[in-house]
Protein backbone atom coordinates (compact mmCIF):
# COMPACT_ATOMS: atom_id res chain seq x y z
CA UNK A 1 0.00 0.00 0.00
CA UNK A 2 1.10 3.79 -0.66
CA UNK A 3 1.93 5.53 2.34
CA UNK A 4 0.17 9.18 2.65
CA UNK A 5 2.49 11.64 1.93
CA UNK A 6 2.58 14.38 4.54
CA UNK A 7 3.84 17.91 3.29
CA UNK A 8 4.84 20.27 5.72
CA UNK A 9 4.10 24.12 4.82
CA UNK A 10 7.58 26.16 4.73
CA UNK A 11 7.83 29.92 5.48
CA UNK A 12 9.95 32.28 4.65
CA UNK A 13 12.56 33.83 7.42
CA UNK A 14 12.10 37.36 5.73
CA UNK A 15 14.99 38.55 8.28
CA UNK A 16 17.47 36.10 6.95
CA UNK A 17 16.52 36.64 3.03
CA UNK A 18 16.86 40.27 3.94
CA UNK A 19 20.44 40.10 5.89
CA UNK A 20 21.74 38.27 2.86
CA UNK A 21 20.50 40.59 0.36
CA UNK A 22 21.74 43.50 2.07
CA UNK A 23 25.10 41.88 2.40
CA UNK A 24 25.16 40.74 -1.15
CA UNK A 25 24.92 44.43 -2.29
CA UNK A 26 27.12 45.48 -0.14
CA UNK A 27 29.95 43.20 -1.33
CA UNK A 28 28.44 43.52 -4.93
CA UNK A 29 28.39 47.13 -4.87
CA UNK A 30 32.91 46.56 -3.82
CA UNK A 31 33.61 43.37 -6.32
CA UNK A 32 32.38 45.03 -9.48
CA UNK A 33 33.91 48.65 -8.58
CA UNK A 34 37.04 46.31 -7.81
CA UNK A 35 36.76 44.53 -11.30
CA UNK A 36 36.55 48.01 -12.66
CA UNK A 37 39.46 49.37 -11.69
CA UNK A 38 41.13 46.43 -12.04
CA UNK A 39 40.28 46.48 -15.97
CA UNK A 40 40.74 50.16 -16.02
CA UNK A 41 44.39 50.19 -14.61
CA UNK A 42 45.52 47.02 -16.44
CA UNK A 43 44.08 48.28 -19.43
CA UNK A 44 46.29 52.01 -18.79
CA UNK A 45 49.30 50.35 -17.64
CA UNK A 46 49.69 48.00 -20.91
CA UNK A 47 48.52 50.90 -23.30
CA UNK A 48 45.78 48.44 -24.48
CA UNK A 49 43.07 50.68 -25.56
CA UNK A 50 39.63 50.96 -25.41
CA UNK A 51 38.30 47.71 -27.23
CA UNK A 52 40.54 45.67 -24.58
CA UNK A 53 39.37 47.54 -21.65
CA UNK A 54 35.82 46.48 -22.46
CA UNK A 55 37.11 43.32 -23.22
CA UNK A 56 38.58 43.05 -19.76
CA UNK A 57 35.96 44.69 -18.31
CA UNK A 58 33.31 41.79 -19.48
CA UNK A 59 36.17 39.30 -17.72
CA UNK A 60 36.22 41.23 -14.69
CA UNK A 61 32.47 41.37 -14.64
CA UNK A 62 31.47 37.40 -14.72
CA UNK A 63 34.97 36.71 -12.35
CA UNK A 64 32.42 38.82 -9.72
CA UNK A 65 29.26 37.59 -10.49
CA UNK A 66 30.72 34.08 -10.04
CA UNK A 67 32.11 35.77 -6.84
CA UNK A 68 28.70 37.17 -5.96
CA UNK A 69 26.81 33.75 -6.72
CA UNK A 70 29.17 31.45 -4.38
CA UNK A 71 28.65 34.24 -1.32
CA UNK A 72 25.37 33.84 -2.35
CA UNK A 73 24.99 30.11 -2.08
CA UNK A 74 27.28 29.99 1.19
CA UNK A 75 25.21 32.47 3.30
CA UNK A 76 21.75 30.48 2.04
CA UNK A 77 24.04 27.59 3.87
CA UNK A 78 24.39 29.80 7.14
CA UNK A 79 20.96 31.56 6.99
CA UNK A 80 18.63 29.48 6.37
CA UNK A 81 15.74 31.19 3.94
CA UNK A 82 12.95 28.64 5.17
CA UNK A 83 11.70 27.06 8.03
CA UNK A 84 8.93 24.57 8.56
CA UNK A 85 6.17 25.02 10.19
C-alpha cells in the first residue's frame, strides 16, 4: 500500500533573506567597482586601448558575479531562507 504523503508548509525567514541581500549588495556594490578598476588600470598600464578595456571589463564582470553567486549560495548555507512550520 502507498503511504500518505505528509507535506509540511515552509515559510519564509524574511529577516534572513533580507540580511543576505543587504550583504550581497554590499559586497556587490565593492567586487564590481574592484573589477573596474582592475580592468581600467591594467588596461592604462599595458597601453591596451579601449576595445581591450571592455574586453577586460566583461572578464572582470562574470569573475564577480561568479564571486557574488558562491557568497550567495554559502550564506543560504548559514541563513537558512525557510523554516517549517
Amino acid at each position: 500500500m502507498d503511504q500518505p504523503v505528509i507535506q509540511r508548509r515552509r515559510r519564509i525567514l524574511w529577516l534572513n533573506v533580507l540580511t543576505v541581500l543587504s550583504a550581497a549588495i554590499l559586497i556587490s556594490a565593492e567586487v564590481f567597482g574592484a573589477a573596474f578598476a582592475g580592468s581600467w588600470a591594467i588596461a592604462s598600464l599595458f597601453s591596451l586601448g579601449a576595445l581591450y578595456a571592455r574586453i577586460l571589463d566583461g572578464l572582470f564582470v562574470l569573475c564577480g558575479i561568479v564571486v557574488m553567486v558562491q557568497f550567495v549560495r554559502a550564506a543560504r548555507r548559514v541563513e537558512s531562507f525557510t523554516t517549517a512550520e
